[in-house]
C-alpha atoms as a PDB file:
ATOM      1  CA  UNK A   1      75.587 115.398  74.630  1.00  0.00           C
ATOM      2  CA  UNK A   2      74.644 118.902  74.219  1.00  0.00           C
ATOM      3  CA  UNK A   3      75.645 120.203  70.848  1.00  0.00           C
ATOM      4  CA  UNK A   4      78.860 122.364  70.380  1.00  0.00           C
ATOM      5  CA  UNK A   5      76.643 125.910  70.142  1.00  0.00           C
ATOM      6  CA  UNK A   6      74.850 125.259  73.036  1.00  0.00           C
ATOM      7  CA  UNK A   7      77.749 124.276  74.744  1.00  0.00           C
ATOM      8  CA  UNK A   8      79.582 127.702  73.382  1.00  0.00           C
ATOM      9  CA  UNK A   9      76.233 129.719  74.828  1.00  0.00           C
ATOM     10  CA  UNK A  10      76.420 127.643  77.902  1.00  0.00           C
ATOM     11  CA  UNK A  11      80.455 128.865  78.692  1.00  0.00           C
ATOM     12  CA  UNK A  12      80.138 132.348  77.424  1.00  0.00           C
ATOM     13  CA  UNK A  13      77.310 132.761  79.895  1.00  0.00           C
ATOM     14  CA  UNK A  14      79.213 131.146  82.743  1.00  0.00           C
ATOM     15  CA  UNK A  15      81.898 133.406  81.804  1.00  0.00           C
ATOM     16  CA  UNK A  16      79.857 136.686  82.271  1.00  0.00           C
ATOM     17  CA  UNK A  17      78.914 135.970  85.497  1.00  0.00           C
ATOM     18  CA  UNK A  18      82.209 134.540  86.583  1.00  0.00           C
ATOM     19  CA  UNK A  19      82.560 137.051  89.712  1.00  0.00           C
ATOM     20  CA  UNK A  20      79.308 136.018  91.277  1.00  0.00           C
ATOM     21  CA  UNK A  21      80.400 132.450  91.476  1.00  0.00           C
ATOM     22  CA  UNK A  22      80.416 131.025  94.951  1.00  0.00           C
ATOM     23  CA  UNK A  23      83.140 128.283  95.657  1.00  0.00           C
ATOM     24  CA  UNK A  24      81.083 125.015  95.538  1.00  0.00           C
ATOM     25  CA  UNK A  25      79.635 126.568  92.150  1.00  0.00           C
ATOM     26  CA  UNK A  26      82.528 127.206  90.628  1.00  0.00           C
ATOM     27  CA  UNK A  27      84.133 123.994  91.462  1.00  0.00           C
ATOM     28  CA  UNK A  28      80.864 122.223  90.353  1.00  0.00           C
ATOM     29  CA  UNK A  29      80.698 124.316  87.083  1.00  0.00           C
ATOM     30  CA  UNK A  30      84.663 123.596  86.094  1.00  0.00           C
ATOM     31  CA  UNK A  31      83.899 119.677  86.833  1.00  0.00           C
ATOM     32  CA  UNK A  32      81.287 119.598  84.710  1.00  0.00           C
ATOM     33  CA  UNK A  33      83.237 120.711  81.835  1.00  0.00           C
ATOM     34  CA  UNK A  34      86.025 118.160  82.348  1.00  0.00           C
ATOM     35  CA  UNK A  35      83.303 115.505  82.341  1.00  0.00           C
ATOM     36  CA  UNK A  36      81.295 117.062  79.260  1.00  0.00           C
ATOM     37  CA  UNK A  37      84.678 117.281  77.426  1.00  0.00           C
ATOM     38  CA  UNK A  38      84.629 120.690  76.695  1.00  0.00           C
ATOM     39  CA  UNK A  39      87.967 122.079  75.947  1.00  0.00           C
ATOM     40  CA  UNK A  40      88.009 125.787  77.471  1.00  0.00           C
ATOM     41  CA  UNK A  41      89.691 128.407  75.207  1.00  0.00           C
ATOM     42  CA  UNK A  42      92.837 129.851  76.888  1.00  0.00           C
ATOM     43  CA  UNK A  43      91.692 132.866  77.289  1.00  0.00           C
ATOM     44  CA  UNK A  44      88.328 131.522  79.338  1.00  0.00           C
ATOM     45  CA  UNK A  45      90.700 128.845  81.102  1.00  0.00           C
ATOM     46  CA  UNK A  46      92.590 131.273  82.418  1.00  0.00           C
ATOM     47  CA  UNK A  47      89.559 133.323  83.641  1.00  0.00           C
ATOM     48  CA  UNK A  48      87.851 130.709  85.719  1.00  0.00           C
ATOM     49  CA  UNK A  49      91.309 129.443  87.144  1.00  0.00           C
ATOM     50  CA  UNK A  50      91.842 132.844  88.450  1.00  0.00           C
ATOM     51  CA  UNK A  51      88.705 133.275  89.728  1.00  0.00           C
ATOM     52  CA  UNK A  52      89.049 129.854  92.004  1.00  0.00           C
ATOM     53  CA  UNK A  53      92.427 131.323  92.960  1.00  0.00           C
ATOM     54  CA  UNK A  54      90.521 134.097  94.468  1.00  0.00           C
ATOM     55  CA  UNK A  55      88.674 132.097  96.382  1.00  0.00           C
ATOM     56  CA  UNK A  56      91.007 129.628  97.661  1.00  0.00           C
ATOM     57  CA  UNK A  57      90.900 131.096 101.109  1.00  0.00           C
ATOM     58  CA  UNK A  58      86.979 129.764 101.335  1.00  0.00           C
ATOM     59  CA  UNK A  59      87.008 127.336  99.574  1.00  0.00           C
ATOM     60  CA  UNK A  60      85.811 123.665 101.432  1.00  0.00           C
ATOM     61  CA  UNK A  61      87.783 120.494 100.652  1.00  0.00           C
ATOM     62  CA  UNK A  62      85.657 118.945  98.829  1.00  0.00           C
ATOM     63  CA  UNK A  63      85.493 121.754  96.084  1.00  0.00           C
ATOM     64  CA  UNK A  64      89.130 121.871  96.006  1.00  0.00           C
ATOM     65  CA  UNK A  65      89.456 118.289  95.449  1.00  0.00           C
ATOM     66  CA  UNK A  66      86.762 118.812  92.449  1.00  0.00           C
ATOM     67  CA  UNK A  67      88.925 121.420  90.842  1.00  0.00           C
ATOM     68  CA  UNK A  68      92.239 119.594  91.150  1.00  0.00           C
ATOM     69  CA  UNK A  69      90.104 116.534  89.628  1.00  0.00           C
ATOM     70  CA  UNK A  70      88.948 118.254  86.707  1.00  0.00           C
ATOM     71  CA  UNK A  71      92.024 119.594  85.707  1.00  0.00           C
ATOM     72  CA  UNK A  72      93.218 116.410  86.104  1.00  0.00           C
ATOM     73  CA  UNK A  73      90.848 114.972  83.635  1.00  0.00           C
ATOM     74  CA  UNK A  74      91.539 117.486  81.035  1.00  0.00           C
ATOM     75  CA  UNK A  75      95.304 117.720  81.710  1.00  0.00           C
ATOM     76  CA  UNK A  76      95.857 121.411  81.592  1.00  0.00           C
ATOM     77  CA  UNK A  77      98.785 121.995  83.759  1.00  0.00           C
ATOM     78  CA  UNK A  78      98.012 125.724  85.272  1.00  0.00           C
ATOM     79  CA  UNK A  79     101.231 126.569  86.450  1.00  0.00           C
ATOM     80  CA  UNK A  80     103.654 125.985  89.432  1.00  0.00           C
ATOM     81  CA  UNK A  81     102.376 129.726  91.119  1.00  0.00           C
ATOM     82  CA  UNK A  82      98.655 128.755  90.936  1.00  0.00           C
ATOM     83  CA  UNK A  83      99.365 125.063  92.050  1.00  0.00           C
ATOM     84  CA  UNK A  84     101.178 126.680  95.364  1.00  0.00           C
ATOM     85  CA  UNK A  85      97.965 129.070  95.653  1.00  0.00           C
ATOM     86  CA  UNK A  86      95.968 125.794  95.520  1.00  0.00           C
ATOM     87  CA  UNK A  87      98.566 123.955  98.194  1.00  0.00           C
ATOM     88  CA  UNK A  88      98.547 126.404 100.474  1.00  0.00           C
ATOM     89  CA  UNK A  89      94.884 126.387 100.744  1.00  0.00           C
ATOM     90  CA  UNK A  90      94.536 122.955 101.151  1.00  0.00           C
ATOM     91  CA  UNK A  91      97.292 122.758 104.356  1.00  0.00           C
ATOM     92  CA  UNK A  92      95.778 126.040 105.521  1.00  0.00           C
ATOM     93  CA  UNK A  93      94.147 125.021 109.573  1.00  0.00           C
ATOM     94  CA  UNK A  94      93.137 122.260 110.259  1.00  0.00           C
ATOM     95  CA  UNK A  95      95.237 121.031 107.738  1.00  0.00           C
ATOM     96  CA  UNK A  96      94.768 117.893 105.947  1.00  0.00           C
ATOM     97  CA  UNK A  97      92.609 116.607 108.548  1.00  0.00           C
ATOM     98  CA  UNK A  98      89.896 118.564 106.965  1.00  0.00           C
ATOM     99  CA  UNK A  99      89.865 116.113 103.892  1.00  0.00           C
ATOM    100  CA  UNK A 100      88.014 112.527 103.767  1.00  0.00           C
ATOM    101  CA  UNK A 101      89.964 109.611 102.923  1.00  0.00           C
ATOM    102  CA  UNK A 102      88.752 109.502  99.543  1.00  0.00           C
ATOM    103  CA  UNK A 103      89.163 113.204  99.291  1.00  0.00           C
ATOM    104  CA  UNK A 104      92.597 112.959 100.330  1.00  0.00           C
ATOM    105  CA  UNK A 105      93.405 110.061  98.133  1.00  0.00           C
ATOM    106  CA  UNK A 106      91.726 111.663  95.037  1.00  0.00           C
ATOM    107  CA  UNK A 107      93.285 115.048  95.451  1.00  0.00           C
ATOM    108  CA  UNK A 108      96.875 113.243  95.756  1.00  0.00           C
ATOM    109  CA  UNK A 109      96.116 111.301  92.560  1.00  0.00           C
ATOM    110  CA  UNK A 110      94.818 114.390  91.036  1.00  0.00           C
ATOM    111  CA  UNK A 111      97.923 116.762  91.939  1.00  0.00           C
ATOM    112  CA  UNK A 112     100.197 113.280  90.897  1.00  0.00           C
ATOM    113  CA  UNK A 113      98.553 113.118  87.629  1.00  0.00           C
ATOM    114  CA  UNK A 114      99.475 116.856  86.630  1.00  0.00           C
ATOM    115  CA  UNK A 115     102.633 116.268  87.314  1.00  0.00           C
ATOM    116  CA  UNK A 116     103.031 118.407  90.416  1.00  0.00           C
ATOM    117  CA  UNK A 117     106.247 118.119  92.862  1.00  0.00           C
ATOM    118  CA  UNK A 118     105.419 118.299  96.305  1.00  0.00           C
ATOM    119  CA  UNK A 119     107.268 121.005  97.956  1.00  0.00           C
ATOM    120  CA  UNK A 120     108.291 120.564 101.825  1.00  0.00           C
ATOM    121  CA  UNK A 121     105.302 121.900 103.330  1.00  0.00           C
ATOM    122  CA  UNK A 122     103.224 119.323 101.226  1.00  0.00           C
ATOM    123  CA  UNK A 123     105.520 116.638 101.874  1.00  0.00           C
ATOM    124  CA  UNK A 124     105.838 117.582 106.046  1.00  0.00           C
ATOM    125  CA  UNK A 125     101.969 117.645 105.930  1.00  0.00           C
ATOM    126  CA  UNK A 126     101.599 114.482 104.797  1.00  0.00           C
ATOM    127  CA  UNK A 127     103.836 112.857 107.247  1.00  0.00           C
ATOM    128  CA  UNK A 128     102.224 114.935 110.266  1.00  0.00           C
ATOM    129  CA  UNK A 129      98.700 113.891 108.850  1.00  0.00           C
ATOM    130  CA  UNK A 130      99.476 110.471 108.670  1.00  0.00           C
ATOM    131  CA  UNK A 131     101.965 109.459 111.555  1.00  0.00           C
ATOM    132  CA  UNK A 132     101.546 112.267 113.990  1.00  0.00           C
ATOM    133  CA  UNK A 133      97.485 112.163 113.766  1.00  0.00           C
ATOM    134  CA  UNK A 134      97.133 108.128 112.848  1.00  0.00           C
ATOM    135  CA  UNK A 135      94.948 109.104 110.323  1.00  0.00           C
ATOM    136  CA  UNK A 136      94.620 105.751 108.466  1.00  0.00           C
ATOM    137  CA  UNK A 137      91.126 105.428 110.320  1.00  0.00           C
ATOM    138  CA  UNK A 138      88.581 105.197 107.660  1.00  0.00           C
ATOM    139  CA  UNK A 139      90.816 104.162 104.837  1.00  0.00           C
ATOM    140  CA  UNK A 140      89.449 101.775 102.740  1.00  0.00           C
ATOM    141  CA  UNK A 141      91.405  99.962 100.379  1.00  0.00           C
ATOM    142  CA  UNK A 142      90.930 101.687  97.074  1.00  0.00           C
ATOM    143  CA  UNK A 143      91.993 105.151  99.902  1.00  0.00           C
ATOM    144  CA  UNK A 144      95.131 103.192 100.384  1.00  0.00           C
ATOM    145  CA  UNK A 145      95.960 101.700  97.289  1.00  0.00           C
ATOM    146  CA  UNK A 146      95.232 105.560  95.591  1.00  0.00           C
ATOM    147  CA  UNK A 147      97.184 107.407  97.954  1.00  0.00           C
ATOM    148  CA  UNK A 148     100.513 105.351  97.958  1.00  0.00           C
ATOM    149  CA  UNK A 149     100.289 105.475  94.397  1.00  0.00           C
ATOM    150  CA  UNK A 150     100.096 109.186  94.319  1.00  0.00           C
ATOM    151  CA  UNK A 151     103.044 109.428  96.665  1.00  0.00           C
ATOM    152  CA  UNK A 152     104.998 107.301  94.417  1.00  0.00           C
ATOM    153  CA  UNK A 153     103.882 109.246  91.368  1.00  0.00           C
ATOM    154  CA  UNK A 154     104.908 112.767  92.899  1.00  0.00           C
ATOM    155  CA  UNK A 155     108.207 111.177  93.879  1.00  0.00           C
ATOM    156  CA  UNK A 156     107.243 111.668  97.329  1.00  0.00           C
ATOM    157  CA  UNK A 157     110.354 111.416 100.016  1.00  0.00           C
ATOM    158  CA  UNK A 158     108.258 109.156 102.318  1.00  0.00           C
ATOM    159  CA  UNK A 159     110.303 108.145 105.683  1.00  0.00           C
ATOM    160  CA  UNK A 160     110.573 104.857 106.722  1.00  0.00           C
ATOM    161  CA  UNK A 161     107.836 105.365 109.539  1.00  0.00           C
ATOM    162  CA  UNK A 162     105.410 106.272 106.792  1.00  0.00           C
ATOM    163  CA  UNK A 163     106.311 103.559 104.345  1.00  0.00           C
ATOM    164  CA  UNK A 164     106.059 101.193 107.455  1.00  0.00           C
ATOM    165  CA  UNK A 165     102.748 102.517 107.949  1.00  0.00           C
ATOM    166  CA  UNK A 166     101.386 102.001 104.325  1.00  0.00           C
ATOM    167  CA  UNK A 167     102.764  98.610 104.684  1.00  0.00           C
ATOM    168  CA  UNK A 168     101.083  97.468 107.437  1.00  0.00           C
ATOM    169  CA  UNK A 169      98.061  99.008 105.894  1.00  0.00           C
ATOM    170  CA  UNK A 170      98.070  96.584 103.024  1.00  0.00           C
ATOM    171  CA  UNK A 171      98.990  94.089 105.029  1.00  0.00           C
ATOM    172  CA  UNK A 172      95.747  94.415 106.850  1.00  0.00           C
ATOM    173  CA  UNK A 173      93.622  94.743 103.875  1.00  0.00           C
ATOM    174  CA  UNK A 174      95.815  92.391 101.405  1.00  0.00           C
ATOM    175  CA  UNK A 175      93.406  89.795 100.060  1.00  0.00           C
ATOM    176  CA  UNK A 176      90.471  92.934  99.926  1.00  0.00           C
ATOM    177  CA  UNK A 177      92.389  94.602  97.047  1.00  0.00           C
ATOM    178  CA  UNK A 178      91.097  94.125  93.552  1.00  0.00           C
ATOM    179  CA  UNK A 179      93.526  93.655  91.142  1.00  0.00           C
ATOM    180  CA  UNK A 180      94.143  97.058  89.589  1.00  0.00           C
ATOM    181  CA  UNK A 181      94.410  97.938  93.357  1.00  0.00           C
ATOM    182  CA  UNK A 182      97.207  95.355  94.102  1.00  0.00           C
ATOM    183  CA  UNK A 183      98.981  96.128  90.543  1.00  0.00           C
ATOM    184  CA  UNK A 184      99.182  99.488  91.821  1.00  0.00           C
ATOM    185  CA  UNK A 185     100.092  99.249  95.352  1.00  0.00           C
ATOM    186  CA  UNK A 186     103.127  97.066  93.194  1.00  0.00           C
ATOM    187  CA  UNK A 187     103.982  99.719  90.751  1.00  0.00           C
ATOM    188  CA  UNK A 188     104.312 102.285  93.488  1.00  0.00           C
ATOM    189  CA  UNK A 189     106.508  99.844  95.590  1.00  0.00           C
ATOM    190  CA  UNK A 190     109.014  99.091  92.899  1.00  0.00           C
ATOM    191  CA  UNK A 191     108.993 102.973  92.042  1.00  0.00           C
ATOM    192  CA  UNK A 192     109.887 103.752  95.650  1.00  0.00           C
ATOM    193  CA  UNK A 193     112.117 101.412  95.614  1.00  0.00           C
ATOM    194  CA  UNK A 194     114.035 102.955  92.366  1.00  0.00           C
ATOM    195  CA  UNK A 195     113.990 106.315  93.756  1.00  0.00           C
ATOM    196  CA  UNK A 196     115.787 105.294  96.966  1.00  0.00           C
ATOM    197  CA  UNK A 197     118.333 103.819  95.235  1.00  0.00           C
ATOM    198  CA  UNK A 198     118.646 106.728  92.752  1.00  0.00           C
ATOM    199  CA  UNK A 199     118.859 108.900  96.025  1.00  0.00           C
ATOM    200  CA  UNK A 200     121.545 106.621  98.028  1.00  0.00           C
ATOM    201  CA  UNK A 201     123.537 106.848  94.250  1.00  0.00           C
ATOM    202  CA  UNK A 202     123.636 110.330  94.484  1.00  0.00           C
ATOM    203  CA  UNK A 203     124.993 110.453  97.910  1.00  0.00           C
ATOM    204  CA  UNK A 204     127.770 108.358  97.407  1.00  0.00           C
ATOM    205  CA  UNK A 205     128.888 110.284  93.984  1.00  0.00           C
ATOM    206  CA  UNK A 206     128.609 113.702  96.529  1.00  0.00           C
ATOM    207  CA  UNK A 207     130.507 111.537  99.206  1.00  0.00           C
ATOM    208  CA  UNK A 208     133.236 110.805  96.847  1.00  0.00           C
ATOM    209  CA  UNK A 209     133.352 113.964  94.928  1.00  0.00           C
ATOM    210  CA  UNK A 210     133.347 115.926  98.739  1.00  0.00           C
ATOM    211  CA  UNK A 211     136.649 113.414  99.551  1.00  0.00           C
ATOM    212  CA  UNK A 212     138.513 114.210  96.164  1.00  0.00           C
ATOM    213  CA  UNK A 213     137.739 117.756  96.912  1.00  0.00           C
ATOM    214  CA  UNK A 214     139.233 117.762 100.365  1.00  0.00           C
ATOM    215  CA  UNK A 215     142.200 115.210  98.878  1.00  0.00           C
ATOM    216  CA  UNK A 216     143.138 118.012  96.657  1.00  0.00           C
ATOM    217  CA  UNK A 217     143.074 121.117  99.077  1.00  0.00           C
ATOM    218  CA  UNK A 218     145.728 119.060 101.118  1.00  0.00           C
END
């Protein structure tokens, strides 16, 4: 482990040449931190997040699914506006067809771990990539087991169709899981399952409260 002033030398010089960073170096440079540990100053945090907001727009998947790892790792949340910067890049054409299965899976559990909400272009590209495009080909069970979890995590709407699919998915590949796989796929099952009911709760309560309303105006 390098020691803490070499590490200091090593960000303050990243820092002065922030603008000539190229994507892939950038991403590369901010997941090395997460993995060395280093905790960025807010000041330099905010510096190298803005400069991989500026490059969003050519940025390849598998740099954006470095960044969103590493500030996963360090859980620095850097705020709803940069996260829809960072969202919008990923869905921009192709879509999410441009990610691998385990880049897909990882940048889910990445943007679940933060804490982020999908929005509806998020959540519409999901369903698109996965039942419009039958993207499940490639998926290996650790993709699967990952990405459900992450779904379930982000509180996900996921339509029947797309729950059916996951389902069948595990079905498939049921006795390949390892155990933290399974006692995820379970976790995110049961949380699905909560959230549904929460949802059909809430319906009823605005079903009744519509009827009293209605009752009353009579």
């Amino acid at each position: 482990q390098p020691s803490a002033g070499w590490m200091s030398a090593y960000v303050c010089a990243c820092r002065a040449r922030i603008a000539a960073f190229r994507p892939q170096e950038l991403a590369m440079m901010i997941w090395a931190l997460s993995k060395l540990k280093y905790k960025l100053s807010p000041d330099m945090q905010q510096d190298f997040l803005a400069r991989a907001r500026a490059l969003f727009p050519v940025t390849s998947p598998q740099s954006l699914c470095m960044v969103m790892y590493a500030l996963s790792m360090t859980g620095h949340h850097p705020g709803e506006e940069w996260l829809e910067s960072f969202v919008e890049a990923a869905l921009q054409p192709p879509g999410l067809r441009r990610f691998s299965p385990q880049g897909l899976s990882q940048l889910l559990w990445a943007l679940s771990r933060i804490g982020h909400k999908p929005g509806p272009d998020l959540t519409a590209a999901i369903e698109e990539h996965f039942l419009k495009h039958s993207r499940m080909q490639g998926y290996k069970s650790i993709d699967v087991s990952t990405t459900l979890y992450a779904m379930a995590r982000m509180q996900l709407p996921m339509s029947r169709n797309l729950l059916r699919l996951f389902l069948d998915q595990v079905e498939k590949h049921m006795f390949s899981f390892q155990p933290s796989q399974l006692a995820n796929i379970g976790w995110a099952l049961a949380r699905l399952q909560m959230q549904l009911r929460q949802l059909r709760q809430w319906q009823q309560s605005a079903h009744q409260d519509t009827e009293q309303q209605q009752q009353q105006q009579q």
